[in-house]
Protein backbone atom coordinates (compact mmCIF):
# COMPACT_ATOMS: atom_id res chain seq x y z
CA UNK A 1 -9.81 -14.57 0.38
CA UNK A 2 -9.62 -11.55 2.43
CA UNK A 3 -11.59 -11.07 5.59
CA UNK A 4 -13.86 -7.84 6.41
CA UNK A 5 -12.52 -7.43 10.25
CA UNK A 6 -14.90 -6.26 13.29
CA UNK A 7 -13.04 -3.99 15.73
CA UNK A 8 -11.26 -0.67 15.87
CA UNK A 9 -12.07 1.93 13.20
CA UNK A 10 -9.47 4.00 11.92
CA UNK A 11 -11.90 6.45 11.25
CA UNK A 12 -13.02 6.40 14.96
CA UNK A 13 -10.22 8.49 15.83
CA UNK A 14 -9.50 10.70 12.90
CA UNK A 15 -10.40 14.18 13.25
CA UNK A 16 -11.95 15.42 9.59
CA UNK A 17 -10.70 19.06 8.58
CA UNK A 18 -12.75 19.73 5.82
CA UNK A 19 -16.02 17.84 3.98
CA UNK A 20 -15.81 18.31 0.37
CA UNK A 21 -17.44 15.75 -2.44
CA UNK A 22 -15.79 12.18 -2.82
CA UNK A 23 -13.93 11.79 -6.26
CA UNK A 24 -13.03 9.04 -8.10
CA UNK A 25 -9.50 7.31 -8.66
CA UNK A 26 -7.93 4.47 -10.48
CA UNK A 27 -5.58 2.17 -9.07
CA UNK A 28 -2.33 2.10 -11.73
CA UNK A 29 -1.52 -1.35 -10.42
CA UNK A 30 -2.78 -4.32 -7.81
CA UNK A 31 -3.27 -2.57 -4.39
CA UNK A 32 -4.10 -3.79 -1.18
CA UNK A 33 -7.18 -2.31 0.78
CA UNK A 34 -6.48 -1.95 4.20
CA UNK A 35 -8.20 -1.56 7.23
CA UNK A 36 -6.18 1.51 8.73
CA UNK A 37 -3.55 3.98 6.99
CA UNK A 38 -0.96 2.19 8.09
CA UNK A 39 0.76 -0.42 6.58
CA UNK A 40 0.22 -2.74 9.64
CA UNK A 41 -3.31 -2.69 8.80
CA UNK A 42 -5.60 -5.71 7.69
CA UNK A 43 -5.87 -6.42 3.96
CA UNK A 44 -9.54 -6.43 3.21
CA UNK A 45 -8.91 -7.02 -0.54
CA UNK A 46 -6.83 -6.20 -3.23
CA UNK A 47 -7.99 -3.57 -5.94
CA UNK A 48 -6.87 -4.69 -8.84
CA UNK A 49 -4.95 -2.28 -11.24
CA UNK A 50 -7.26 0.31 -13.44
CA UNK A 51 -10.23 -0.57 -11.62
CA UNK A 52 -11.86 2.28 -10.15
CA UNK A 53 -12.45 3.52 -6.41
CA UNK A 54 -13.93 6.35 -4.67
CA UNK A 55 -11.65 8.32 -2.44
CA UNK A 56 -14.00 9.89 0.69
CA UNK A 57 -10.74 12.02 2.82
CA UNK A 58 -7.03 11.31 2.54
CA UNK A 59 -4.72 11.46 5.87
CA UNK A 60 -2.74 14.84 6.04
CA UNK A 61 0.71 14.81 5.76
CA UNK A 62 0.78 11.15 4.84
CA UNK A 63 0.32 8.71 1.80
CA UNK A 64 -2.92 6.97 2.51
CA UNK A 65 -6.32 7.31 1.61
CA UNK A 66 -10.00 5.96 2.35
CA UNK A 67 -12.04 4.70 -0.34
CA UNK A 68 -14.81 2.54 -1.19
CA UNK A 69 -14.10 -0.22 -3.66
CA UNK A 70 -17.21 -3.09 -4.45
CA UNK A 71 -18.64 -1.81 -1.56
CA UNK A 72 -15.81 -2.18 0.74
CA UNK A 73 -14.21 0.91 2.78
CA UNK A 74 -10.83 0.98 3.86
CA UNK A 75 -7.61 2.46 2.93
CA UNK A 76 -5.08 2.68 0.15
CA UNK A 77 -1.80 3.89 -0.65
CA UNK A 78 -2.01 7.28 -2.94
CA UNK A 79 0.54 7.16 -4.75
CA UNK A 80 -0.84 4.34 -6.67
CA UNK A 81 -4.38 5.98 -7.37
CA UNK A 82 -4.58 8.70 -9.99
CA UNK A 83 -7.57 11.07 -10.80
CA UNK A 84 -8.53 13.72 -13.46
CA UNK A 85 -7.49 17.26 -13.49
CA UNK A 86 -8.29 19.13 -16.57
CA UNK A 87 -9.16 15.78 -18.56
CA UNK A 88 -5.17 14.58 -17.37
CA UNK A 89 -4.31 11.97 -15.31
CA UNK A 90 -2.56 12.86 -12.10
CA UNK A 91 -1.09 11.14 -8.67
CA UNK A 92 -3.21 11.73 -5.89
CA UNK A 93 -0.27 11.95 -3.73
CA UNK A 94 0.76 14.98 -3.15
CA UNK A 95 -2.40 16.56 -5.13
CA UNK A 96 -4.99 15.84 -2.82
CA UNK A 97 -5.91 19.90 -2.16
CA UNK A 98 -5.61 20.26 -5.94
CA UNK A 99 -8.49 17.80 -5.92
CA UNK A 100 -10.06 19.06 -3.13
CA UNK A 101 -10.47 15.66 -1.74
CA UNK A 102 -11.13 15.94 2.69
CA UNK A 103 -8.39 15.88 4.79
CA UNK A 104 -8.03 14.40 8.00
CA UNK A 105 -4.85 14.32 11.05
CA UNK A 106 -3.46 11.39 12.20
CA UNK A 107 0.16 11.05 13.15
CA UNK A 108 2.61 7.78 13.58
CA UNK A 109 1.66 7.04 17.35
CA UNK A 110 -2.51 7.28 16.59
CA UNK A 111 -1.36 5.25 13.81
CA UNK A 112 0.57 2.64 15.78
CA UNK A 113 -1.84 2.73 18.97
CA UNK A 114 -4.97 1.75 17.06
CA UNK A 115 -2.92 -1.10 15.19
CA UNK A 116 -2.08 -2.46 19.02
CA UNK A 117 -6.09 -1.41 20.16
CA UNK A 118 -7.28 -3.36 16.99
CA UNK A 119 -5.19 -6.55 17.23
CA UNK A 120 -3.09 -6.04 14.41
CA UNK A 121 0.82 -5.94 14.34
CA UNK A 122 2.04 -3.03 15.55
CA UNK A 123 5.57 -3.26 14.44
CA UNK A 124 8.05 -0.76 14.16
CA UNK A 125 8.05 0.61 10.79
CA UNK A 126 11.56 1.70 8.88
CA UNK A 127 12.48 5.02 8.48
CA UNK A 128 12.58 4.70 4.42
CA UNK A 129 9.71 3.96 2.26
CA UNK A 130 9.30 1.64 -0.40
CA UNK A 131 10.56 2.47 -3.31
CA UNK A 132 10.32 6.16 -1.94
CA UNK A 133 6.95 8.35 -2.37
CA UNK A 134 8.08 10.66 -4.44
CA UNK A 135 9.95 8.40 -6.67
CA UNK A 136 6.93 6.01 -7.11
CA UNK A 137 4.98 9.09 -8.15
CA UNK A 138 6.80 10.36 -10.89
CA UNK A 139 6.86 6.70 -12.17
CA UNK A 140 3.48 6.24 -12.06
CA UNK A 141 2.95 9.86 -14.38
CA UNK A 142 5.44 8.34 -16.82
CA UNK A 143 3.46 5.00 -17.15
CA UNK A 144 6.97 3.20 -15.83
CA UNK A 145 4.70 0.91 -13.34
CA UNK A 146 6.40 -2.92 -14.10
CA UNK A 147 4.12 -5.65 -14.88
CA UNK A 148 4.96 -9.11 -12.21
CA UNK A 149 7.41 -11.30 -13.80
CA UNK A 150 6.84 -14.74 -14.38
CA UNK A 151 8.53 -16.57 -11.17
CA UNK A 152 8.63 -20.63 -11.56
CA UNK A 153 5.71 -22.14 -9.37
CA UNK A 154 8.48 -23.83 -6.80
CA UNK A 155 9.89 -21.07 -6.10
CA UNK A 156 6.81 -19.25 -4.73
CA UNK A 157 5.97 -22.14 -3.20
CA UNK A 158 9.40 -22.01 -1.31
CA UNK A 159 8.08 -18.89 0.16
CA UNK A 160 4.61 -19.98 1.10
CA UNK A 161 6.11 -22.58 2.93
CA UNK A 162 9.54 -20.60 4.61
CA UNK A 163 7.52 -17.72 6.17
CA UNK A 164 9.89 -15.14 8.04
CA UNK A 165 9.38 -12.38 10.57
CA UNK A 166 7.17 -10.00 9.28
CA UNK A 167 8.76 -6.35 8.36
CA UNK A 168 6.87 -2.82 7.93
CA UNK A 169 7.98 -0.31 5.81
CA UNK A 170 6.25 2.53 5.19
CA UNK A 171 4.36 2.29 1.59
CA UNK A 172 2.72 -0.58 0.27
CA UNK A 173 3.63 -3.59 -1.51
CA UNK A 174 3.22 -3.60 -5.53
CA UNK A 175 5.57 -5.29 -8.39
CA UNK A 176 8.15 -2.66 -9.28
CA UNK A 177 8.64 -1.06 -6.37
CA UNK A 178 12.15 -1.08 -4.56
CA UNK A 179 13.24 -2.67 -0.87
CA UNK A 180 15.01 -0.27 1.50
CA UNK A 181 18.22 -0.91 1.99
CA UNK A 182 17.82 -1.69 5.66
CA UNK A 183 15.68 -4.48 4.69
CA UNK A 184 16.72 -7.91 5.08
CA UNK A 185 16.43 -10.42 2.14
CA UNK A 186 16.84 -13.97 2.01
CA UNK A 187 17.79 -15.65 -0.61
CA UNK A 188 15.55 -18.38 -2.55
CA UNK A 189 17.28 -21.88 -3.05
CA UNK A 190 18.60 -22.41 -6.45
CA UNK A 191 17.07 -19.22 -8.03
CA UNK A 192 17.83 -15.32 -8.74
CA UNK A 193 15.34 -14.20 -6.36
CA UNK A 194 14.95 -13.40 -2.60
CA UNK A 195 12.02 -12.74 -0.87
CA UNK A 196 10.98 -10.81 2.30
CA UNK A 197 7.63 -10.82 4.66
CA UNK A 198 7.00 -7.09 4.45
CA UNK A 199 3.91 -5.37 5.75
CA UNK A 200 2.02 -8.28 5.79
CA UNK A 201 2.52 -9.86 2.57
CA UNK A 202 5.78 -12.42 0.83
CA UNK A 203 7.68 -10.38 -1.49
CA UNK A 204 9.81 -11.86 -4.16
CA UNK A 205 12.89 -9.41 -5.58
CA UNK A 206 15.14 -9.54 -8.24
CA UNK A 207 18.72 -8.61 -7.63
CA UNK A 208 18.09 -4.94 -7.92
CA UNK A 209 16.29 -5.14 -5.07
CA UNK A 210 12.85 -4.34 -6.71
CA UNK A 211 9.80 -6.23 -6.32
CA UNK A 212 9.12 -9.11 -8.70
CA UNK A 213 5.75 -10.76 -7.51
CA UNK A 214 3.69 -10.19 -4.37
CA UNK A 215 2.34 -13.53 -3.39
CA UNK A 216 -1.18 -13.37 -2.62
């Protein structure tokens, strides 16, 4: 179960540029709600893939988004939300003016001060994204999003119970998506996989260095 946190709104110190209609979005796989567009921020709950969301204003110059899903407001990563555009699905990412979704500024250090003013991690996050922006944008508009593969019980249970230091990369954490390569992996006893803490959440990979299963 994820918990709604008290505290420091995001929102409290973005600056909107523009106030245009919300408009709808579907996750193309599970995706974490956070509580800040950052990857350091709290997972409120986890959107599960095609549901539906509505996005209110979308950070400029950056990958996240707020929306509302069940009632709950927080933030997601775009590039995993698609809406309509002439009856045709299309990435948010990248297409947030064609959608005239709201805009608002926030750069890295607002980003990292009100994860350290809210009581969250504030990390330093790599210079590489998972699985890169771009790259997990054109997936998504050729339907190439992997489904999780089926990992033996023990061996998620190996990670549950061998927690590491946490890492942040910018991006979010979905089955599919590839690990920088200045991430460390460790390697899972007696099995193909290796697994990572990253942004907040154990990560099992394959030897290709994708994501295999986020364990929730």
């Amino acid at each position: 179960m994820y918990a709604k946190i008290a505290g420091l709104s995001a929102a409290a110190i973005l600056t909107a540029t523009t106030s245009i209609a919300a408009t709808n979005a579907t996750a193309t796989t599970d995706l974490n709600l956070r509580s800040m567009p950052d990857p350091r921020g709290e997972i409120l709950n986890v959107i599960p893939g095609e549901a539906m969301v509505e996005v209110q204003e979308c950070v400029l110059d950056a990958a996240w988004c707020k929306v509302t899903f069940e009632g709950t407001q927080g933030w997601a990563y775009s590039p995993y939300l698609t809406a309509s555009i002439d009856s045709e699905p299309t990435v948010v990412y990248q297409n947030v003016e064609r959608l005239d979704v709201a805009t608002v500024d926030m750069n890295e250090e607002e980003r990292a001060g009100a994860a350290a003013v809210g009581g969250l991690t504030a990390g330093a996050i790599a210079m590489s994204a998972i699985g890169g922006p771009a790259a997990v944008a054109g997936a998504l508009a050729a339907g190439a999003v992997a489904g999780a593969a089926t990992v033996p019980e023990r061996t998620v249970t190996y990670v549950q119970s061998n927690p590491l230091d946490p890492i942040y990369v910018e991006g979010e954490v979905v089955v599919g998506a590839g690990i920088p390569a200045e991430v460390s992996l460790v390697a899972v006893p007696e099995s193909d996989y290796q697994y990572a803490y990253l942004n907040g959440t154990p990560v099992l990979v394959d030897q290709e260095r994708k994501i295999v299963r986020v364990v929730r």
